[in-house]
N, C-alpha and C. Protein backbone atom coordinates (compact mmCIF):
# COMPACT_ATOMS: atom_id res chain seq x y z
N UNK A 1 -45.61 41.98 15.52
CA UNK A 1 -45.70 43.26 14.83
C UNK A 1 -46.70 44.13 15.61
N UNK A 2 -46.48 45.32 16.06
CA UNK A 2 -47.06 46.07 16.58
C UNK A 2 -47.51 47.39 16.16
N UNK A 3 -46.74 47.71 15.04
CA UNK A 3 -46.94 49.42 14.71
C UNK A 3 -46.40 49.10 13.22
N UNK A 4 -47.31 50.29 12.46
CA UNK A 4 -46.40 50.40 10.90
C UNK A 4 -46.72 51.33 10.16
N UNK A 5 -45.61 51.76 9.50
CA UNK A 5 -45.48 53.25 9.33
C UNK A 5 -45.76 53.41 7.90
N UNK A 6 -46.67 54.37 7.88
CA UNK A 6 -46.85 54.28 6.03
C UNK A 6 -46.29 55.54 5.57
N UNK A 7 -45.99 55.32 4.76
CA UNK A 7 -44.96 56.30 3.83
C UNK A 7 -46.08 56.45 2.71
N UNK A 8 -46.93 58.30 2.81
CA UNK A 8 -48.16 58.37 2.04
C UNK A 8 -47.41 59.82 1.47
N UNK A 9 -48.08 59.77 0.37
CA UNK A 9 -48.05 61.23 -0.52
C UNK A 9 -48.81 61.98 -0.05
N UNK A 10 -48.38 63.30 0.87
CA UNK A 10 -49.24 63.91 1.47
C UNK A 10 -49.93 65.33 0.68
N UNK A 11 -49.26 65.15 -0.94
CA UNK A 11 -49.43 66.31 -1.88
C UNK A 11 -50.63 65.84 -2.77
N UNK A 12 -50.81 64.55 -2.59
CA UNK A 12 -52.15 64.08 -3.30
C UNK A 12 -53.74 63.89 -2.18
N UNK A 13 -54.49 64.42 -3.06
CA UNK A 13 -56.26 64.58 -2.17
C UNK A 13 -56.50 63.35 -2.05
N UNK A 14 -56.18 61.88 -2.90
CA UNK A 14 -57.18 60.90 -2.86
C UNK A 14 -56.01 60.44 -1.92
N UNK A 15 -54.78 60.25 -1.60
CA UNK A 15 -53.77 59.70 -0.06
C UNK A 15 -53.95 60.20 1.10
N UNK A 16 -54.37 61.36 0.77
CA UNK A 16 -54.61 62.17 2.23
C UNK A 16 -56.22 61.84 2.64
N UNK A 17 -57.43 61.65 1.75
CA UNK A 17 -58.21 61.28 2.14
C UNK A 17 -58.46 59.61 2.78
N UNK A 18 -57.85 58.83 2.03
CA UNK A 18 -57.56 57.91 2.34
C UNK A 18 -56.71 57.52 3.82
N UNK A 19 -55.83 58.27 4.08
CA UNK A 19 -55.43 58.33 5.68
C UNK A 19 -56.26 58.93 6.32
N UNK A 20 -57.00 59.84 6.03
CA UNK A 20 -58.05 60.40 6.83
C UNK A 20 -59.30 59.07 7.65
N UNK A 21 -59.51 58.46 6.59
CA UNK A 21 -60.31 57.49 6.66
C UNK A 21 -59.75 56.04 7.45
N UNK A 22 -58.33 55.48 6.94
CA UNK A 22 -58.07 54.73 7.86
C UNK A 22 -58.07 54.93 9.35
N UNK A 23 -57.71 56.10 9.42
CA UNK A 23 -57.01 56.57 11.08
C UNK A 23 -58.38 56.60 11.34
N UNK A 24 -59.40 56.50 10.92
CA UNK A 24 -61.32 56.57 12.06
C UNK A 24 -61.11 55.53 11.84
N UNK A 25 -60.61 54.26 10.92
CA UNK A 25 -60.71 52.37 11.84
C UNK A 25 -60.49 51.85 12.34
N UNK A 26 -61.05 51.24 13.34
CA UNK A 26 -60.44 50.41 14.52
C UNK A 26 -59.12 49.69 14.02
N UNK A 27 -58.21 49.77 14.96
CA UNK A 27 -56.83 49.09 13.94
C UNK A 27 -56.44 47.56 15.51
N UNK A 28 -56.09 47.03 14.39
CA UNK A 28 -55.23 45.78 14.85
C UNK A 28 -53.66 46.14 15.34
N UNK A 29 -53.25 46.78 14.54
CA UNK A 29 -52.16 47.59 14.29
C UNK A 29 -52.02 48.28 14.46
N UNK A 30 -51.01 49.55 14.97
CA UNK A 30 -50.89 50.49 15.07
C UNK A 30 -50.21 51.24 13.96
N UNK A 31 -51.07 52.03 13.74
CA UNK A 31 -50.38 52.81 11.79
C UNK A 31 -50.21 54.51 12.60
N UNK A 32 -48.76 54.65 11.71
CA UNK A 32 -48.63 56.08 12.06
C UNK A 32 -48.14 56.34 10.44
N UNK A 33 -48.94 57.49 10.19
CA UNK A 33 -48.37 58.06 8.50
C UNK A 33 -47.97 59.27 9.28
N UNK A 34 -46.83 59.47 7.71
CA UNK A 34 -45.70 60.04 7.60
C UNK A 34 -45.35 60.34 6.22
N UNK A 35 -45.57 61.76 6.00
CA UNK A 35 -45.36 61.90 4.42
C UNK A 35 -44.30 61.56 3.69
N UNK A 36 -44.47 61.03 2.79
CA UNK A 36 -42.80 60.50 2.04
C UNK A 36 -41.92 61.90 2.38
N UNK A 37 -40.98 61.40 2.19
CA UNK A 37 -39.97 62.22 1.67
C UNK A 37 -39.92 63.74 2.47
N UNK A 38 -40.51 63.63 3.55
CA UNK A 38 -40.59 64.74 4.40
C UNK A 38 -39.15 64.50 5.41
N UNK A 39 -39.15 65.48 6.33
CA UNK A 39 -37.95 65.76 7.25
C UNK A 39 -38.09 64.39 8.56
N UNK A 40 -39.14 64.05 8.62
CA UNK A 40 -39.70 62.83 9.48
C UNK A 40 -39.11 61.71 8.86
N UNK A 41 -39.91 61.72 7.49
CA UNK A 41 -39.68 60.03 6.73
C UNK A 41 -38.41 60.11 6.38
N UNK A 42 -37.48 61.43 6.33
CA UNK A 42 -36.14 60.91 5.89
C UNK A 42 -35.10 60.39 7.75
N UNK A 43 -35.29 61.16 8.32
CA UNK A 43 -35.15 61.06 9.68
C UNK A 43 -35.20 59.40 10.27
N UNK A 44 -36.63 58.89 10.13
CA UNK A 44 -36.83 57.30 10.35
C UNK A 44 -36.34 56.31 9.10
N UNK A 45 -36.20 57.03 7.85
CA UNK A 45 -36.16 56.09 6.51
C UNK A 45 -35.40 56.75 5.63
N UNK A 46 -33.71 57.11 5.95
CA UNK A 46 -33.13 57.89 5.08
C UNK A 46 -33.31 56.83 3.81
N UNK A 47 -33.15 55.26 3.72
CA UNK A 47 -32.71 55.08 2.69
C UNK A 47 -34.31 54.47 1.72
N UNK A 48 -35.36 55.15 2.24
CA UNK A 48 -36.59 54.79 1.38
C UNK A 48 -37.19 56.54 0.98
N UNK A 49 -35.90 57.62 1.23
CA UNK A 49 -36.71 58.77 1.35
C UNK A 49 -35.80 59.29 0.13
N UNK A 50 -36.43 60.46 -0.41
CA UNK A 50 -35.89 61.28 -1.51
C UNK A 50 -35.97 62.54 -1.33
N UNK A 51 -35.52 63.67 -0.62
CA UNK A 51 -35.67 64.57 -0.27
C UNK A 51 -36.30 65.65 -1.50
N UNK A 52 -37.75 66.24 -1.60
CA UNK A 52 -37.77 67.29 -2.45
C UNK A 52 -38.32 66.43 -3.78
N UNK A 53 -38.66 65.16 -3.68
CA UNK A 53 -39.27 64.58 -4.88
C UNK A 53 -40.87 64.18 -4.50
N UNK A 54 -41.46 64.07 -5.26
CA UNK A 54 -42.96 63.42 -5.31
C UNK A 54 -42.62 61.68 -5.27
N UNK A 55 -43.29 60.84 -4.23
CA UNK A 55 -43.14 59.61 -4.30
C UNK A 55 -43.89 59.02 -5.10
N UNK A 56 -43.14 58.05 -5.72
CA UNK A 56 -43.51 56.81 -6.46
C UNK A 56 -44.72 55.95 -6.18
N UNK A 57 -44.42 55.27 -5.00
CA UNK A 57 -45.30 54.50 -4.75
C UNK A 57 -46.02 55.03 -2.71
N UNK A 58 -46.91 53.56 -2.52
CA UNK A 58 -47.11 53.34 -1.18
C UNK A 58 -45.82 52.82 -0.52
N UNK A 59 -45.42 53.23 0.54
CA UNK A 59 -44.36 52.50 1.37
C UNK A 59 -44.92 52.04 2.89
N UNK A 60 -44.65 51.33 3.43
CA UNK A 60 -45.33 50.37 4.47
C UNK A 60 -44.39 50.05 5.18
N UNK A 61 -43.90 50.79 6.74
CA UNK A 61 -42.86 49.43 6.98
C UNK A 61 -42.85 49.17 8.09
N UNK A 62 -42.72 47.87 8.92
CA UNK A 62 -43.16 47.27 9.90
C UNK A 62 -42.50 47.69 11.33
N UNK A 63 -42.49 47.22 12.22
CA UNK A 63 -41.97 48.03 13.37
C UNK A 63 -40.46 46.79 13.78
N UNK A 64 -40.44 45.85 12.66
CA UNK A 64 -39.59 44.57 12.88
C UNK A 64 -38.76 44.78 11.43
N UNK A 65 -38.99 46.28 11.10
CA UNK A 65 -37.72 46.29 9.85
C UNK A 65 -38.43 45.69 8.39
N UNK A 66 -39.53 45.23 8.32
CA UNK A 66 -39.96 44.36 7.13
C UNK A 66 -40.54 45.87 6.34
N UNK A 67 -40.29 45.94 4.92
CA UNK A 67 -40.92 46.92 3.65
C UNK A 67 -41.66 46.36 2.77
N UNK A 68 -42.72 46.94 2.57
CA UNK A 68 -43.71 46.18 1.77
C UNK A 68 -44.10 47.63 0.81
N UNK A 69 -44.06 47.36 -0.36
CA UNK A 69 -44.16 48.27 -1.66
C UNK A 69 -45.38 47.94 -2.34
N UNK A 70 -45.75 49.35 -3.05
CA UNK A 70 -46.92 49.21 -4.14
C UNK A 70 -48.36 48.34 -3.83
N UNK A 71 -48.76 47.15 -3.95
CA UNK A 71 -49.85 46.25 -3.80
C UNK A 71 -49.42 45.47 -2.34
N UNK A 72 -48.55 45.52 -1.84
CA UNK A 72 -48.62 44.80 -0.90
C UNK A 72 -48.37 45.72 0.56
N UNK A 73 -47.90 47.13 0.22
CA UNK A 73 -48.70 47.65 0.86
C UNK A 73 -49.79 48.29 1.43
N UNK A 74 -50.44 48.37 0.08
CA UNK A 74 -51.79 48.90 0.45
C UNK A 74 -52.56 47.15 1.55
N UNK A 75 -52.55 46.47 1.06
CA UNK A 75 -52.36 44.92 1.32
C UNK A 75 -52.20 45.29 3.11
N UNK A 76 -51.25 45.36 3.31
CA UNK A 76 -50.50 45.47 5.19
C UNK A 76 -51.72 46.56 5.68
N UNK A 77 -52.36 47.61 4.94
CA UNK A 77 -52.79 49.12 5.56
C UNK A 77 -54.26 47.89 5.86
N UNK A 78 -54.77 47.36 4.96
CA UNK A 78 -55.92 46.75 5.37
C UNK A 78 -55.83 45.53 5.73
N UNK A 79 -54.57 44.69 6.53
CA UNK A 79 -54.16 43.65 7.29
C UNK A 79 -54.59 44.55 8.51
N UNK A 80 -53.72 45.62 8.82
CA UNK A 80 -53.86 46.44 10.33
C UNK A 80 -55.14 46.99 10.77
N UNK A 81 -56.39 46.56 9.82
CA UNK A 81 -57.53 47.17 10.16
C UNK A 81 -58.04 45.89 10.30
N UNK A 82 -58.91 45.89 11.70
CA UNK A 82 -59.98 45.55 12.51
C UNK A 82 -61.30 44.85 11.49
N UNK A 83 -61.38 45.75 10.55
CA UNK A 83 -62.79 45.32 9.95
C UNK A 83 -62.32 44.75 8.06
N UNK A 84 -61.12 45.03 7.95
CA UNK A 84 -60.58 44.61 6.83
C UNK A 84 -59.20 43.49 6.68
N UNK A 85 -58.94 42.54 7.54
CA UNK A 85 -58.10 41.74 7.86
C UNK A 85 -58.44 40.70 7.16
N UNK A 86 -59.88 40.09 7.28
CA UNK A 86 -60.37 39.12 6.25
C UNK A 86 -60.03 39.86 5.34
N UNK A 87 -60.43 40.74 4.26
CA UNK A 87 -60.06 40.97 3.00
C UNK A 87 -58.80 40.88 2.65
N UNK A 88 -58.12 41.19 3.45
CA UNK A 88 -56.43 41.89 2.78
C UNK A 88 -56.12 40.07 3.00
N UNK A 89 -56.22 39.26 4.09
CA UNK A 89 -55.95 38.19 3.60
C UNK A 89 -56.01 37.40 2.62
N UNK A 90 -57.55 37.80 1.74
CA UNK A 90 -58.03 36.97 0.58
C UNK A 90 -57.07 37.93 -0.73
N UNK A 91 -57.24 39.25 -0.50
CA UNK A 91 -56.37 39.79 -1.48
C UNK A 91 -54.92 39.39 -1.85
N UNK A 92 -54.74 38.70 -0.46
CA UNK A 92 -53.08 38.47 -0.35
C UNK A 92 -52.80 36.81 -0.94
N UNK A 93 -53.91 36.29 -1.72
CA UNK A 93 -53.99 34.82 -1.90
C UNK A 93 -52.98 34.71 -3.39
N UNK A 94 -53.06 33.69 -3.86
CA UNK A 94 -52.30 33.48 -5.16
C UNK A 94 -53.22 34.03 -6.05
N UNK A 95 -54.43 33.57 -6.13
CA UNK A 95 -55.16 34.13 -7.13
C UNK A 95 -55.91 35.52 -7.07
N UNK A 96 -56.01 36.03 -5.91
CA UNK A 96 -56.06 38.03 -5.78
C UNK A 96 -54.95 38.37 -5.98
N UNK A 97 -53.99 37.89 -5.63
CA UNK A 97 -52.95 39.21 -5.36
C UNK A 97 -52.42 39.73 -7.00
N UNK A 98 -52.47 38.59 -8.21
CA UNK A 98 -52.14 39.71 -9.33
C UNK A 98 -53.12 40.84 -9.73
N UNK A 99 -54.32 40.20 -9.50
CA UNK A 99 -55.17 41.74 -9.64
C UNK A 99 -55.50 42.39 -8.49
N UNK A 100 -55.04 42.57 -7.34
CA UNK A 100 -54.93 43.26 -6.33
C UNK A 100 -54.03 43.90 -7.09
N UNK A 101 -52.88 43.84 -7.43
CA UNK A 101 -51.49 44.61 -7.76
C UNK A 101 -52.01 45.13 -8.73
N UNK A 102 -52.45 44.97 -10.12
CA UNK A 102 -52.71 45.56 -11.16
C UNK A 102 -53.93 47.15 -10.52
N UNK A 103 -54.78 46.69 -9.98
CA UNK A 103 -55.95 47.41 -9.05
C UNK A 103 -55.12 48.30 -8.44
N UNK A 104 -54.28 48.31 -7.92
CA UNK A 104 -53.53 49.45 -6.70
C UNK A 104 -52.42 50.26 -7.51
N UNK A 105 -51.95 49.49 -8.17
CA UNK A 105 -51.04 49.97 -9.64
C UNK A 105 -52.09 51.17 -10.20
N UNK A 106 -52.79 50.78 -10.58
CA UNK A 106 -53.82 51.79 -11.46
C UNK A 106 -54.45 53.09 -10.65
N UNK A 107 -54.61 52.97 -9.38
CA UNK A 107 -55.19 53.93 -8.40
C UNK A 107 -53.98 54.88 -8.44
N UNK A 108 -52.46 53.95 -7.82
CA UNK A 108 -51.51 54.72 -7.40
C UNK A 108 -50.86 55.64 -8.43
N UNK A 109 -51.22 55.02 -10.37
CA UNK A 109 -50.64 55.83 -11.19
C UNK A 109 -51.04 57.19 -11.54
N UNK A 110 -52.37 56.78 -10.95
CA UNK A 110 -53.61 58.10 -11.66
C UNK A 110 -53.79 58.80 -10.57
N UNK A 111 -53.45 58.68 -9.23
CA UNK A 111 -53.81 59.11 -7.65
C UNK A 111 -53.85 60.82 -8.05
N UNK A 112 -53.27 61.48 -8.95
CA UNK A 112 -53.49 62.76 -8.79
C UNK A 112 -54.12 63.22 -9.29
N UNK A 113 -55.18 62.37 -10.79
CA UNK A 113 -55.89 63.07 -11.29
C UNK A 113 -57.16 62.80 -11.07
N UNK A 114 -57.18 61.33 -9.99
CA UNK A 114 -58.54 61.05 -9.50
C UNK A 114 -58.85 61.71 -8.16
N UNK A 115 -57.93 62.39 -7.54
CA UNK A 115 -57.98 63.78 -6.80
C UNK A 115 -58.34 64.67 -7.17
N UNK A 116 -58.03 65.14 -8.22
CA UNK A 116 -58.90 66.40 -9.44
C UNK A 116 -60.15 65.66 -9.65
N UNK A 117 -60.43 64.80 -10.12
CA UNK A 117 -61.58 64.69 -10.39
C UNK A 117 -62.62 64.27 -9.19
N UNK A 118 -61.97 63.95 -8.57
CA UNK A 118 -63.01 64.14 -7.21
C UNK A 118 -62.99 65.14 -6.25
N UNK A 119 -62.27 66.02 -6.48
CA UNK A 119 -62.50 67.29 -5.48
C UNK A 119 -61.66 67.28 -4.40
N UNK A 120 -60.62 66.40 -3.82
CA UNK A 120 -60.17 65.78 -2.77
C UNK A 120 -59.02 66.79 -3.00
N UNK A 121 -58.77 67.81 -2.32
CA UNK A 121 -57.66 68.32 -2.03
C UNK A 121 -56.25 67.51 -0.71
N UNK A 122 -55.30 67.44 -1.28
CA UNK A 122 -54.64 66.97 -0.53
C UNK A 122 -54.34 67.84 0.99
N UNK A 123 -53.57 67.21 2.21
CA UNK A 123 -53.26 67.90 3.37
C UNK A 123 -52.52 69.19 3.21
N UNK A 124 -51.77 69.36 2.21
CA UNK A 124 -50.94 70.73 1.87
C UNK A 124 -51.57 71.67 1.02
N UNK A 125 -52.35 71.25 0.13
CA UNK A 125 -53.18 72.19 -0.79
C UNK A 125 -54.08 72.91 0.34
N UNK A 126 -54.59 72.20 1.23
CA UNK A 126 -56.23 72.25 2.47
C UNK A 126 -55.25 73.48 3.29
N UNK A 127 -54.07 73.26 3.57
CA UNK A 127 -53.47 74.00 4.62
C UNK A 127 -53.21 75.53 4.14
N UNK A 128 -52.88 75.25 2.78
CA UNK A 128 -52.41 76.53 1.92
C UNK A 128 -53.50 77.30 1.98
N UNK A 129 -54.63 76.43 1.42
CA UNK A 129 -56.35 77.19 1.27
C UNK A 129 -56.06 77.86 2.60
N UNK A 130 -56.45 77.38 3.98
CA UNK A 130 -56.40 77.92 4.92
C UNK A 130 -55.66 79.02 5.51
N UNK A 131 -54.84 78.58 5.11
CA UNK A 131 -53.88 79.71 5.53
C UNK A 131 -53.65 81.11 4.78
N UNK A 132 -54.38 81.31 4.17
CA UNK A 132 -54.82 82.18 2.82
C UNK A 132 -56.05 82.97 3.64
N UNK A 133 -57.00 82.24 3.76
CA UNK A 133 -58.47 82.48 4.31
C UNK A 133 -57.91 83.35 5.85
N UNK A 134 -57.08 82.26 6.75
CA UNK A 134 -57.06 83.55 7.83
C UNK A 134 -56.22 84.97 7.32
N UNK A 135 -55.68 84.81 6.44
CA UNK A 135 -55.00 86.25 5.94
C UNK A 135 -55.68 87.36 6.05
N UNK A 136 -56.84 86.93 5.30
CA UNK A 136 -57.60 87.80 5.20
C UNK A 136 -58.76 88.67 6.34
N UNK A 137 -58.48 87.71 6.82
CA UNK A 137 -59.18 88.91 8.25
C UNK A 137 -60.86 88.67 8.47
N UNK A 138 -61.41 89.35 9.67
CA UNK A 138 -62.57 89.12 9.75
C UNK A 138 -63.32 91.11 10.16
N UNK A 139 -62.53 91.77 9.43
CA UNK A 139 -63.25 92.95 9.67
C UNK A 139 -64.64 93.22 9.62
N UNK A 140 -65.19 93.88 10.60
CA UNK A 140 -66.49 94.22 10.48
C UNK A 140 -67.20 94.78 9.10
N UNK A 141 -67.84 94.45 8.34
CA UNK A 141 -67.97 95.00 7.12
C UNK A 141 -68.93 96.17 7.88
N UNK A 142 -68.81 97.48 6.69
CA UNK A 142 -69.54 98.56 6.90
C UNK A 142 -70.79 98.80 6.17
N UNK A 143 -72.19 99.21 6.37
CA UNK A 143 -73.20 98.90 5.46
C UNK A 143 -73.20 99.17 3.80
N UNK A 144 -73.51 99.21 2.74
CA UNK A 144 -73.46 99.52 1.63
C UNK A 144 -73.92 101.10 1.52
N UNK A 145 -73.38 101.85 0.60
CA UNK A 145 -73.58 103.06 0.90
C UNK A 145 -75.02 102.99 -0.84
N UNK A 146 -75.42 104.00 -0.59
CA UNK A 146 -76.66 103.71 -1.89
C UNK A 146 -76.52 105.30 -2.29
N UNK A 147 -75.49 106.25 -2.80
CA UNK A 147 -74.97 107.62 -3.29
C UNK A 147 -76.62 107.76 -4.20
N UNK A 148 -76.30 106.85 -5.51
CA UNK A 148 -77.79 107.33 -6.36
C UNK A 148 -78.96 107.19 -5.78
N UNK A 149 -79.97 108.08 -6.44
CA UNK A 149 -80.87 108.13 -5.99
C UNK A 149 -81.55 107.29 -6.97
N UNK A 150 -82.42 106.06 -6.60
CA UNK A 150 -83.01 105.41 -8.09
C UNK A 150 -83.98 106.31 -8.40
N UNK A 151 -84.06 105.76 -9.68
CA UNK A 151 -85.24 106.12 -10.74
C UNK A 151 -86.68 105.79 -10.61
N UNK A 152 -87.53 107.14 -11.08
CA UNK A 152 -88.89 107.21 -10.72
C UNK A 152 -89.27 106.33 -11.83
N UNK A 153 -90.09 105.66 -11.86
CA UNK A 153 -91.08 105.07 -12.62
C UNK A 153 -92.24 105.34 -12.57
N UNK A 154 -92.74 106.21 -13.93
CA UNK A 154 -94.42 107.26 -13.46
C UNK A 154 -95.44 106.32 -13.65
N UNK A 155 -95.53 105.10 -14.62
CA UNK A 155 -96.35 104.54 -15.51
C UNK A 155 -95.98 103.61 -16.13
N UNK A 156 -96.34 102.59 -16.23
CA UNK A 156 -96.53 100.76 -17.30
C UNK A 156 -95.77 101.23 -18.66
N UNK A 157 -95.70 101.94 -19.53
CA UNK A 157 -95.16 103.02 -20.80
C UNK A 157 -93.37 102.72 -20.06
N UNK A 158 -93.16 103.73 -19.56
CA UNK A 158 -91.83 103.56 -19.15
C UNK A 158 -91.17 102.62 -18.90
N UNK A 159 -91.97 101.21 -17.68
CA UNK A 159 -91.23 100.24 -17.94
C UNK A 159 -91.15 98.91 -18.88
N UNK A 160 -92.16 99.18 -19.54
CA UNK A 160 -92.83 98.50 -20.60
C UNK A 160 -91.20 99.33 -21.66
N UNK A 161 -90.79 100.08 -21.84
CA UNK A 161 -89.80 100.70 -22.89
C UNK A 161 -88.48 100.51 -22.30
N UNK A 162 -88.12 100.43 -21.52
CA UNK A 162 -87.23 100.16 -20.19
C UNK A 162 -86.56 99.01 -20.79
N UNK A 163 -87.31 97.51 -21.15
CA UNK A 163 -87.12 96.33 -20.96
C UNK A 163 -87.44 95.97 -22.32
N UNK A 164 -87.79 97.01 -23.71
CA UNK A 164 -88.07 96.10 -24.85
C UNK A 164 -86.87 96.45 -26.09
N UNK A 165 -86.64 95.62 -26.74
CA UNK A 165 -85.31 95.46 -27.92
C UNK A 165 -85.39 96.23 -28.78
């Protein structure tokens, strides 16, 4: 096995941060993500792709044809890493792997609102922001103009009355 392709929700902050983060680990593996259900993932994976839907789960699939779903792919993403190979092995035991699955189950159900609640904008929300921001331009602003003339203050009386209820 040489390469493996993850099939990530690129509309959720906590998937996109999460690929952000794998791709800085040294890999064993070679991982290339690929947003579900995009013109790519249907292209390499017509029959794991849904054109125009939000994906279900993690999809994982090997460069030898093998698919690994839900807990066992998150499982493969930290097999292909360098510094997490011991773990994903112990996760992958008889006695981790049902609460590995229950654990990745629970991340992957809630993945959009533990994006809201952590601030994690996904890769398409970040792009939209951006692309908004250059809209707007970088014109030279012009100084503030100050038309009124402020107000004299003669004496302690005035602003002492100025400021009381």
């Amino acid at each position: 096995m040489n390469k493996l392709y993850v099939l990530y929700d690129a509309n959720c902050g906590l998937c996109s941060s999460v690929r952000e983060w794998v791709q800085d680990q040294p890999q064993l593996i070679a991982m290339e993500f690929v947003a579900a259900n995009s013109p790519r993932a249907i292209q390499l994976f017509p029959s794991l792709s849904r054109a125009g839907q939000r994906p279900e789960e993690l999809i994982v699939v090997d460069d030898r044809g093998g698919v690994y779903r839900e807990g066992h792919a998150w499982i493969m993403c930290l097999y292909a890493l360098a510094e997490y190979r011991a773990l994903s092995l112990r996760l992958a035991s008889p006695t981790l792997l049902p609460v590995a699955r229950k654990a990745f189950s629970f991340l992957s159900k809630r993945r959009v609102a533990l994006s809201e609640l952590l601030g994690m904008p996904s890769d398409r929300q970040l792009a939209t922001r951006l692309e908004q921001e250059s809209a707007i331009g970088c014109a030279p602003a012009s100084p503030p103009r100050y038309d009124a003339v402020p107000p004299r203050i003669s004496g302690g009386a005035e602003l002492r009355d100025g400021w009381s209820n």
